[in-house]
C-alpha atoms as a PDB file:
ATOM      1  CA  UNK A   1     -68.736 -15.063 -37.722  1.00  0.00           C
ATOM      2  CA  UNK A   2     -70.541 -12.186 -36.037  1.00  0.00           C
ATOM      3  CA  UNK A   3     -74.054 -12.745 -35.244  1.00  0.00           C
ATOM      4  CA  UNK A   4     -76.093 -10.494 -33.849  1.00  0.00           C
ATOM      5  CA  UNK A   5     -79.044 -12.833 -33.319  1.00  0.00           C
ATOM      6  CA  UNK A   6     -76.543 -14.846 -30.699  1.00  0.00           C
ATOM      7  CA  UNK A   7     -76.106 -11.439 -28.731  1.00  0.00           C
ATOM      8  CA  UNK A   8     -77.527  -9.989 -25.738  1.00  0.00           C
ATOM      9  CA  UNK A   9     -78.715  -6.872 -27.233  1.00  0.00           C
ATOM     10  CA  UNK A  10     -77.867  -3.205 -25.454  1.00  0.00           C
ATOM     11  CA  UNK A  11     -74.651  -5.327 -23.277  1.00  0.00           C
ATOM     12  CA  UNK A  12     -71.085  -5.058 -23.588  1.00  0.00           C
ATOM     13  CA  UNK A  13     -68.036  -5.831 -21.948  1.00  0.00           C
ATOM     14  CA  UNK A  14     -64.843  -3.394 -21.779  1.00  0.00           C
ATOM     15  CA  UNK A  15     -61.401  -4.258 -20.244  1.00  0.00           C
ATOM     16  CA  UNK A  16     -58.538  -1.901 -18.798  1.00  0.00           C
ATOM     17  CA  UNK A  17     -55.293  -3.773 -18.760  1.00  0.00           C
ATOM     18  CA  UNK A  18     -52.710  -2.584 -16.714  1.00  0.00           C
ATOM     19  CA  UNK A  19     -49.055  -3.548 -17.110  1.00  0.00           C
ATOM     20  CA  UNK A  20     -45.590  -1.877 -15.841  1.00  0.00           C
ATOM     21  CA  UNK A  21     -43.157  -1.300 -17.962  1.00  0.00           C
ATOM     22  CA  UNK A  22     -39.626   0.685 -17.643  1.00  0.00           C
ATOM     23  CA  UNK A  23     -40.996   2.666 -14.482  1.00  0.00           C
ATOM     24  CA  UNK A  24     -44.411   3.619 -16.072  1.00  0.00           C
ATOM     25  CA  UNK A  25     -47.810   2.192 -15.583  1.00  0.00           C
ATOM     26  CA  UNK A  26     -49.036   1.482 -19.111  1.00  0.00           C
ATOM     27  CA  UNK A  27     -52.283   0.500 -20.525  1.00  0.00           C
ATOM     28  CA  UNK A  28     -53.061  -1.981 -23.219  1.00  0.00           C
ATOM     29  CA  UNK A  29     -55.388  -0.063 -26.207  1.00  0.00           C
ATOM     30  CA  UNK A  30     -56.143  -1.198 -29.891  1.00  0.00           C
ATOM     31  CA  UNK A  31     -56.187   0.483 -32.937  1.00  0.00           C
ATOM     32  CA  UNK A  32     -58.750   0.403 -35.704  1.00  0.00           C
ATOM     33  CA  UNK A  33     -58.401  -0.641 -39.148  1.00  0.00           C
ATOM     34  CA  UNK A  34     -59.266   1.978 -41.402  1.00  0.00           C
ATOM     35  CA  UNK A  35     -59.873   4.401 -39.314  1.00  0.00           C
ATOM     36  CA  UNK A  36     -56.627   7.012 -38.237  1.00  0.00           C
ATOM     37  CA  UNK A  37     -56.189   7.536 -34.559  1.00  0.00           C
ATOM     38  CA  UNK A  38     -59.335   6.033 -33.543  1.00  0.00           C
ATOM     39  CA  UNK A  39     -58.253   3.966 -29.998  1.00  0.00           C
ATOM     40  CA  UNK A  40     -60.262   1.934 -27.795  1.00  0.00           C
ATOM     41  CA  UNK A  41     -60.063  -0.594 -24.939  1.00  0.00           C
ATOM     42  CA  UNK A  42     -60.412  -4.262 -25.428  1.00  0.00           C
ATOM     43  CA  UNK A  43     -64.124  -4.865 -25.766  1.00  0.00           C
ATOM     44  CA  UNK A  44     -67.122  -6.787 -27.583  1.00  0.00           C
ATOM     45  CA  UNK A  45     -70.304  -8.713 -26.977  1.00  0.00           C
ATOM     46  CA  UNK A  46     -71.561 -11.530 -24.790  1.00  0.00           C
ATOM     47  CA  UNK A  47     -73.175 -14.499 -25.957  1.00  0.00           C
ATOM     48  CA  UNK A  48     -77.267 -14.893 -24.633  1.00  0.00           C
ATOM     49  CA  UNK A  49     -75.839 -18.326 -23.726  1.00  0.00           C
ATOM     50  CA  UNK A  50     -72.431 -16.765 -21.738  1.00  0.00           C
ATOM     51  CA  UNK A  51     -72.039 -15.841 -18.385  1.00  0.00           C
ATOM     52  CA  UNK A  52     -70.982 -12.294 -18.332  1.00  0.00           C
ATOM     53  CA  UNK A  53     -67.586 -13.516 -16.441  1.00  0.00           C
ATOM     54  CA  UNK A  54     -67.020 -15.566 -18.760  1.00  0.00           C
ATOM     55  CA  UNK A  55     -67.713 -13.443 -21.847  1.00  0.00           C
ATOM     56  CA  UNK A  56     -64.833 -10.579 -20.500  1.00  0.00           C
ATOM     57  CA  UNK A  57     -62.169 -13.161 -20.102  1.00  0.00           C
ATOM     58  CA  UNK A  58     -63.515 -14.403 -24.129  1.00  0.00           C
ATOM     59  CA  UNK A  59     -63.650 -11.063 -25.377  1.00  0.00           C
ATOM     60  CA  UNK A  60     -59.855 -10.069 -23.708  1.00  0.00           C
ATOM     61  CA  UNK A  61     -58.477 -13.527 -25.534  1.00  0.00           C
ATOM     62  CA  UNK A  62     -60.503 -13.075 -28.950  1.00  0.00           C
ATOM     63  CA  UNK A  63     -59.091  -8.616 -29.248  1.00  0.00           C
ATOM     64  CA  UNK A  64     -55.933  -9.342 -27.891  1.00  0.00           C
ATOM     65  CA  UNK A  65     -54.418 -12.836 -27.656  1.00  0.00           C
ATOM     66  CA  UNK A  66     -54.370 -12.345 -23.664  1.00  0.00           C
ATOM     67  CA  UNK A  67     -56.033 -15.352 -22.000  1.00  0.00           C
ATOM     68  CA  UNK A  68     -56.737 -14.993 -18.004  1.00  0.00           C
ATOM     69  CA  UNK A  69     -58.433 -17.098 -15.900  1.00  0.00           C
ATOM     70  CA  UNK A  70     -59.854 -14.331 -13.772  1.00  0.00           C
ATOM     71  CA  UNK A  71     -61.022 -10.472 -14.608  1.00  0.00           C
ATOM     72  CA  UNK A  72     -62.208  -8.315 -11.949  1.00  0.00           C
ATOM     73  CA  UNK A  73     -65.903  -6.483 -12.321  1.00  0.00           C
ATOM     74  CA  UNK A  74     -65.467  -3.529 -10.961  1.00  0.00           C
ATOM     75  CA  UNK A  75     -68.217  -0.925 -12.375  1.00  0.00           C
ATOM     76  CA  UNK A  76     -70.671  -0.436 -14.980  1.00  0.00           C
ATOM     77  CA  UNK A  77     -71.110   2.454 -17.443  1.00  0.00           C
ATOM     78  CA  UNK A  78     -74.502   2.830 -18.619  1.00  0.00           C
ATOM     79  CA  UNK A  79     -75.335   7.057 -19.581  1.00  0.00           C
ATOM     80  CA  UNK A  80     -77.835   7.725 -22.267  1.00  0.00           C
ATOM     81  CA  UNK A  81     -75.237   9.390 -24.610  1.00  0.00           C
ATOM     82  CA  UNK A  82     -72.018   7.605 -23.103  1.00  0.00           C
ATOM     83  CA  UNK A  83     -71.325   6.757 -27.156  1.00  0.00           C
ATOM     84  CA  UNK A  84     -70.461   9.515 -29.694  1.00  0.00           C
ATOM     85  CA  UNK A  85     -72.569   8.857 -32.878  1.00  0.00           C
ATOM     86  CA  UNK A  86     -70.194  10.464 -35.412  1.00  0.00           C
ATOM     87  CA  UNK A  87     -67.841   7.942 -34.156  1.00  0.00           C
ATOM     88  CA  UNK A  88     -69.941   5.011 -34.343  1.00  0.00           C
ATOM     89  CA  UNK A  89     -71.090   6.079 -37.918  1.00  0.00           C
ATOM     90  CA  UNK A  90     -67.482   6.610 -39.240  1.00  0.00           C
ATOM     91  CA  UNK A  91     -66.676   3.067 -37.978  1.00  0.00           C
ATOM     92  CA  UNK A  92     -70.042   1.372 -39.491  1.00  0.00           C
ATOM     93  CA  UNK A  93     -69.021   2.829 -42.626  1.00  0.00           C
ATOM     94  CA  UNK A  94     -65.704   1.756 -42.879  1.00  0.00           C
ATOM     95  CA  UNK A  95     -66.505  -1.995 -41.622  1.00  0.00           C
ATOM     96  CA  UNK A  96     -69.091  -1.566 -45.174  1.00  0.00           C
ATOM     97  CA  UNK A  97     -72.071  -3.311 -42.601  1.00  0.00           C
ATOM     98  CA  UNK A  98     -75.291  -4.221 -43.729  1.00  0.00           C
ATOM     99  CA  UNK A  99     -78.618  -1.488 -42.620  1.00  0.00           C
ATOM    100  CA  UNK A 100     -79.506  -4.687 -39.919  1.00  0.00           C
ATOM    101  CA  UNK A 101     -76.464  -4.968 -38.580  1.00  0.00           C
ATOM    102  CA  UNK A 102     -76.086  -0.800 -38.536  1.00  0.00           C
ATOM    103  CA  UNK A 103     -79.584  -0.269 -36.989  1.00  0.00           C
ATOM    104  CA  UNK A 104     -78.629  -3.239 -34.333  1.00  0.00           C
ATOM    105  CA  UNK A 105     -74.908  -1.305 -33.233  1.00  0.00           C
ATOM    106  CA  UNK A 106     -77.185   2.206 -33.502  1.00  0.00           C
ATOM    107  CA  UNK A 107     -79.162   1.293 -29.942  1.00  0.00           C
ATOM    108  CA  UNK A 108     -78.282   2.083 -26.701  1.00  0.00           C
ATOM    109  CA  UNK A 109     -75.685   0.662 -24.988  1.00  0.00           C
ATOM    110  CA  UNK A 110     -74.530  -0.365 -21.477  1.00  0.00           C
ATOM    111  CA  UNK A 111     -71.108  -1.800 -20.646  1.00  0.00           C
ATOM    112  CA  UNK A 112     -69.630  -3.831 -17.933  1.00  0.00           C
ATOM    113  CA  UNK A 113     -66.013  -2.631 -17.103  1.00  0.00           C
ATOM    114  CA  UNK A 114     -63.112  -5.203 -16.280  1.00  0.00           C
ATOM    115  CA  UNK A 115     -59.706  -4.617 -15.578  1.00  0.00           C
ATOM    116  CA  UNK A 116     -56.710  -7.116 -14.356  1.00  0.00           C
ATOM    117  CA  UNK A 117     -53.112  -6.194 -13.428  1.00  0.00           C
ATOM    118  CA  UNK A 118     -50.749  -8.331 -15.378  1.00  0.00           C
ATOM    119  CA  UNK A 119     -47.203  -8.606 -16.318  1.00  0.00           C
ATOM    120  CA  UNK A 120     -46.172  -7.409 -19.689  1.00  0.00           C
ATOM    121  CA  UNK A 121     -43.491  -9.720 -20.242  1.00  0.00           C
ATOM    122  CA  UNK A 122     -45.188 -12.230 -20.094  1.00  0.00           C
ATOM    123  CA  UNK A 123     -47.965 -11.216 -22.467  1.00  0.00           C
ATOM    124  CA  UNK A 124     -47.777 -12.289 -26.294  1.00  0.00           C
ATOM    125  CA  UNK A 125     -49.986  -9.772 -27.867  1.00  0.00           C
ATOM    126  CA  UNK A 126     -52.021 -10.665 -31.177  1.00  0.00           C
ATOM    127  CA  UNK A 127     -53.940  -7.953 -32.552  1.00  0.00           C
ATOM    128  CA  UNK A 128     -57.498  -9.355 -33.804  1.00  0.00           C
ATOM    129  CA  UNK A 129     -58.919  -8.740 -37.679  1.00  0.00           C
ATOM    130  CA  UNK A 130     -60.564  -5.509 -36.647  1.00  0.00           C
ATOM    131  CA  UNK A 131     -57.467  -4.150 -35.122  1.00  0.00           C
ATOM    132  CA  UNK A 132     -54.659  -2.429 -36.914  1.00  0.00           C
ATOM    133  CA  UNK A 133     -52.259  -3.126 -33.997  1.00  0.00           C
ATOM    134  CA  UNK A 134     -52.103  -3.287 -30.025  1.00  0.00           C
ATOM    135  CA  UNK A 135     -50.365  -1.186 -28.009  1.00  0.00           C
ATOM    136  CA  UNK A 136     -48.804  -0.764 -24.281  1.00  0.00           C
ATOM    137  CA  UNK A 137     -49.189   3.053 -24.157  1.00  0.00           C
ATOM    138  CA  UNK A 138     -48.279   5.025 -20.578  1.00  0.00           C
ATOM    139  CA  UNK A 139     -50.753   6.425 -18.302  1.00  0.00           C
ATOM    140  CA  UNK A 140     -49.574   9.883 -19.674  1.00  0.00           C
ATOM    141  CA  UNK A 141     -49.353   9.265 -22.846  1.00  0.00           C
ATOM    142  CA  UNK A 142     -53.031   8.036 -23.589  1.00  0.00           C
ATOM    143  CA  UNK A 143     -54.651   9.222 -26.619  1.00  0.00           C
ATOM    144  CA  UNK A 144     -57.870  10.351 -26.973  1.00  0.00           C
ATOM    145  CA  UNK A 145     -59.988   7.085 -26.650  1.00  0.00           C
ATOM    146  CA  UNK A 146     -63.738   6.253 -28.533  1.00  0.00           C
ATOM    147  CA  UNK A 147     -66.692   6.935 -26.797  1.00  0.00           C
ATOM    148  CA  UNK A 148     -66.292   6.581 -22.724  1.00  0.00           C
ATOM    149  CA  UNK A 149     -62.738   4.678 -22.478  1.00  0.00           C
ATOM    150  CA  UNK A 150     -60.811   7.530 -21.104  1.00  0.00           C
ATOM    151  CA  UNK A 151     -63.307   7.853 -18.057  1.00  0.00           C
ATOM    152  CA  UNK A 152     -63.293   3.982 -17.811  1.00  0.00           C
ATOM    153  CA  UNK A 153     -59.427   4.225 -17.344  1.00  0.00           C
ATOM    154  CA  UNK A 154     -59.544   6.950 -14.931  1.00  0.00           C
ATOM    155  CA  UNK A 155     -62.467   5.173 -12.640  1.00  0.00           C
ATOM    156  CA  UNK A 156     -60.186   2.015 -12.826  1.00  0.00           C
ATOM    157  CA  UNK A 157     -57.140   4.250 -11.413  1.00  0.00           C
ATOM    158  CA  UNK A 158     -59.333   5.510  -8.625  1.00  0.00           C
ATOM    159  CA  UNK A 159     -60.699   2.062  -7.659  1.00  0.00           C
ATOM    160  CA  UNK A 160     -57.103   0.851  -7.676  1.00  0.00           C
ATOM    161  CA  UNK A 161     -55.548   3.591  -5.731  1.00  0.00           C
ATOM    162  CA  UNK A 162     -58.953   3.398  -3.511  1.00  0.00           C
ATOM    163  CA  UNK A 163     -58.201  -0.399  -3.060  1.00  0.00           C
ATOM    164  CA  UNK A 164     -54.259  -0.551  -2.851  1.00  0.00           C
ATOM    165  CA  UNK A 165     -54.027  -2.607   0.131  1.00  0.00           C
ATOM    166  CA  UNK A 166     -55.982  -5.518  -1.007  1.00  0.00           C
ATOM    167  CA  UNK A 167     -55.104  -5.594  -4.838  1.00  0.00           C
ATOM    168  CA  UNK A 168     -51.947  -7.616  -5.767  1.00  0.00           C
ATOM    169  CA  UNK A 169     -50.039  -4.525  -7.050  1.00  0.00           C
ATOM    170  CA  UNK A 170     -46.557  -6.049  -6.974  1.00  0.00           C
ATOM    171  CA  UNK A 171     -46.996  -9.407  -7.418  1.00  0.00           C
ATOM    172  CA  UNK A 172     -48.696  -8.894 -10.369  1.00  0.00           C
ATOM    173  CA  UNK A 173     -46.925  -5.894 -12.259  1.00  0.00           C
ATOM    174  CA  UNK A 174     -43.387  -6.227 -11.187  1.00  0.00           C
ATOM    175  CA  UNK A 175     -41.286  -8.997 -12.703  1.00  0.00           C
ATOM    176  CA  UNK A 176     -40.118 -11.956 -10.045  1.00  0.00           C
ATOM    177  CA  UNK A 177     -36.758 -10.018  -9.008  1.00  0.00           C
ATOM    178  CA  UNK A 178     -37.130  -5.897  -8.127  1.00  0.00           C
ATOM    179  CA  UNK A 179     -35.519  -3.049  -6.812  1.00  0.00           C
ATOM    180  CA  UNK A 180     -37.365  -0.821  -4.560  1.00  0.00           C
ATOM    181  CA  UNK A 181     -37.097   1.707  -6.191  1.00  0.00           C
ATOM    182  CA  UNK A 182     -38.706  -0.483  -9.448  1.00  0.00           C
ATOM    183  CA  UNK A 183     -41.523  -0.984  -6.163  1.00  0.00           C
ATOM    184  CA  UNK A 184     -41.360   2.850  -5.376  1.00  0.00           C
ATOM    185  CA  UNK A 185     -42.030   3.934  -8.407  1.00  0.00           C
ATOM    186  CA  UNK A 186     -44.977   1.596  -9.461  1.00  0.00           C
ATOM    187  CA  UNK A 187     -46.594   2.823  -6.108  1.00  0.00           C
ATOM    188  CA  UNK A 188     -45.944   6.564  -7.122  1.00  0.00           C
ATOM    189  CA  UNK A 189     -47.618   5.504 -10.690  1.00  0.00           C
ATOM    190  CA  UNK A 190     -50.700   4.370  -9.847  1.00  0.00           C
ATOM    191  CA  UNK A 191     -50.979   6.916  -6.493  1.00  0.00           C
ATOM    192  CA  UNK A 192     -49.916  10.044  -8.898  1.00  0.00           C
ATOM    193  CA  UNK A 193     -47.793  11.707  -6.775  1.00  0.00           C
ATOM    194  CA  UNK A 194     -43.925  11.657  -5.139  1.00  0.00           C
ATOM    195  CA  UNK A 195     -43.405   8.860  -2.138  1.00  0.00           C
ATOM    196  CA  UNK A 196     -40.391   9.682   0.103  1.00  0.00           C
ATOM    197  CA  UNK A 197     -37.720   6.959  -0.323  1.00  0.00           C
ATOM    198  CA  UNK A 198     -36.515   6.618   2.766  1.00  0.00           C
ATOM    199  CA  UNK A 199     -40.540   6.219   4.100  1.00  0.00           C
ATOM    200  CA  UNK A 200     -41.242   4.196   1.466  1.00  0.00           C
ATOM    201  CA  UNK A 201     -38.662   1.416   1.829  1.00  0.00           C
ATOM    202  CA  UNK A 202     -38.832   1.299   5.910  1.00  0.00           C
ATOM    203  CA  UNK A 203     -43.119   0.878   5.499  1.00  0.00           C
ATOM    204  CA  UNK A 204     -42.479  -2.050   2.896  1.00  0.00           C
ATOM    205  CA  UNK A 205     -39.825  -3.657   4.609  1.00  0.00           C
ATOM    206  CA  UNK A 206     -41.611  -3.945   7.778  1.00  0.00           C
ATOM    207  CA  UNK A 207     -43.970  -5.562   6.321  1.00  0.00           C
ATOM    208  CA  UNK A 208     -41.809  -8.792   6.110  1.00  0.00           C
ATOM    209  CA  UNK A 209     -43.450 -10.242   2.980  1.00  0.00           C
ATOM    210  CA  UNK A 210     -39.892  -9.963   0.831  1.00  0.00           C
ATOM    211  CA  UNK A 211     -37.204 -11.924   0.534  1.00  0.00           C
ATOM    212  CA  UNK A 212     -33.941 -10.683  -0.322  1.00  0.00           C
ATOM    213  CA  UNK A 213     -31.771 -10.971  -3.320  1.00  0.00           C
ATOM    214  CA  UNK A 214     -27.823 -10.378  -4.391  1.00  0.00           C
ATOM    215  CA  UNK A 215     -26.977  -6.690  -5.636  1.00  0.00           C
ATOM    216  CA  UNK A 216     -28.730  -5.550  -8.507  1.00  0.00           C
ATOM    217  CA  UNK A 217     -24.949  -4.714 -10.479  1.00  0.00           C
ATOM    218  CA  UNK A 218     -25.749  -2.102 -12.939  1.00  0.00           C
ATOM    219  CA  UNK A 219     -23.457   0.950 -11.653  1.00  0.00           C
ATOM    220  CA  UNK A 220     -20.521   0.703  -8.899  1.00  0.00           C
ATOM    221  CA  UNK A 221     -20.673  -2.304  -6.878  1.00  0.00           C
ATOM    222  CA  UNK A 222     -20.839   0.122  -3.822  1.00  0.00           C
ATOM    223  CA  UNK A 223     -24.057   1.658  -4.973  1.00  0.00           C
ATOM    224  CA  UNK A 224     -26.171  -1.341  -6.258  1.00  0.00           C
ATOM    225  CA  UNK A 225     -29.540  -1.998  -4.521  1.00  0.00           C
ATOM    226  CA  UNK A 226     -30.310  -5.400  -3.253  1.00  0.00           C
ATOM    227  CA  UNK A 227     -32.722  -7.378  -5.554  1.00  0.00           C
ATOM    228  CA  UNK A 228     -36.003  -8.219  -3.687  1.00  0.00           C
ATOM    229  CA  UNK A 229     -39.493 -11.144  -4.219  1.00  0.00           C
ATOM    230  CA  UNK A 230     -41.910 -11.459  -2.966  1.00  0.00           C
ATOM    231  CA  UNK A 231     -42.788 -14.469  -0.270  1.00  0.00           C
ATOM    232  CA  UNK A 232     -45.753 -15.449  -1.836  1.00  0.00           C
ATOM    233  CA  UNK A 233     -47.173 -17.231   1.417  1.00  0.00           C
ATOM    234  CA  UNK A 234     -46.475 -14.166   3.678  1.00  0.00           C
ATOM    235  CA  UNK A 235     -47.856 -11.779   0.654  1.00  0.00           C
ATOM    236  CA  UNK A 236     -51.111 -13.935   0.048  1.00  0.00           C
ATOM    237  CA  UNK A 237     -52.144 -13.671   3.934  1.00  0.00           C
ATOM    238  CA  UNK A 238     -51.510 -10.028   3.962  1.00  0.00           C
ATOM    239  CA  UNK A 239     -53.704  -9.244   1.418  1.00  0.00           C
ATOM    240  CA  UNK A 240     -56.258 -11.415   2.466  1.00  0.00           C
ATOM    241  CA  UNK A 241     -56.046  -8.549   5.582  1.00  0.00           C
ATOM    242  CA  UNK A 242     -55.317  -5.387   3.730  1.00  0.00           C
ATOM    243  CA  UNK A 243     -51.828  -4.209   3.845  1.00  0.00           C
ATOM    244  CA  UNK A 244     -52.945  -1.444   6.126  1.00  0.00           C
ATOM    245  CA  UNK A 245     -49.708   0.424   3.990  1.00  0.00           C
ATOM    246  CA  UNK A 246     -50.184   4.120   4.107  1.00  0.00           C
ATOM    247  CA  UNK A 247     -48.407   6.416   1.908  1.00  0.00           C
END
């Protein structure tokens, strides 16, 4: 049951979720029961007793289904007016709360962002009882979001594109087996712009952290790419020292 008087008051937690999905970065958003087109990241309250850690990874498994052992803290979003108070109001309303509960939503508050790169496939998404569904939706495709979530996206984009070479991009997002042009265009996702091919695939291949597959067999046997893994080993220590890939 939610209890306000186990909840550090004026604190929140908010996670960005990004997945990779049919050559499009995607991120995972809920939608609102009773309210039309009102969107928002996966988010909620921590515990006085709760590491803040801890309470993310809680909050992610509680909105969504998703349990991770690990989210990464990566900013924190604290302006005076960062909520919009006709939105709050609409949602109070239609959740029929109590004037103690209202007043106790109604102060200011300051969230802790999270995000984590994960693997959609391997997600089994189940949408919580103040959700009307959950939803994979691409990078260019967002909807308007409640309060601040838009900017939390686009300062999680930055940090990732900031910290490419020491984030596990592929391992993460791409599935076990991968073309590189599956690689390419995750890279050309998250960086926002056009990678040459032929640049592209000698950079990554000197880096000598795949391993190589049969032919990828969808068109004529002539003009299927190889399938490609990662080593994890080799991947692991490269990370550890920054890819030092630049596009």
């Amino acid at each position: 049951p939610f209890d306000i008087d186990h909840l550090v008051p004026g604190q929140s937690v908010d996670c960005v979720i990004l997945g990779f999905e049919e050559e499009q970065l995607k991120i995972l958003v809920l939608k609102w029961k009773r309210l039309t087109n009102f969107w928002a990241l996966p988010g909620g309250f921590i515990y006085k007793d709760e590491d803040l850690n801890i309470a993310a990874i809680r909050v992610l498994k509680e909105r969504t289904g998703i349990e991770l052992p690990f989210l990464e803290q990566y900013k924190t979003f604290g302006n005076a007016h960062r909520r919009d108070d006709k939105t709050l109001s609409k949602n109070l309303d239609a959740m029929q709360v109590n004037q103690r509960i209202r007043d106790w939503f109604d102060q200011r508050f300051i969230s802790t962002a999270y995000f984590s790169l994960i693997d959609i496939r391997k997600c089994h998404l189940k949408p919580d009882m103040y959700s009307e569904l959950i939803s994979w939706i691409p990078i260019d495709e967002l909807p308007d979001l409640i309060f601040d979530h838009n900017k939390m996206v686009d300062s999680t984009l930055a940090y990732i594109r900031n910290q490419i070479n020491y984030l596990p991009i592929g391992i993460n997002l791409l599935s076990e087996k991968f073309t590189m042009k599956e690689l390419q265009s995750l890279y050309e996702s998250i960086l926002r712009k056009k990678l040459d091919r032929g640049n592209f695939q000698r950079k990554m291949l000197k880096l000598g952290i795949f391993n190589r597959h049969e032919k990828h067999l969808d068109g004529g046997a002539h003009k299927a790419p190889y399938l490609y893994s990662f080593d994890e080993e080799k991947y692991n220590k490269l990370l550890e020292q920054g890819f030092g890939f630049n596009t």
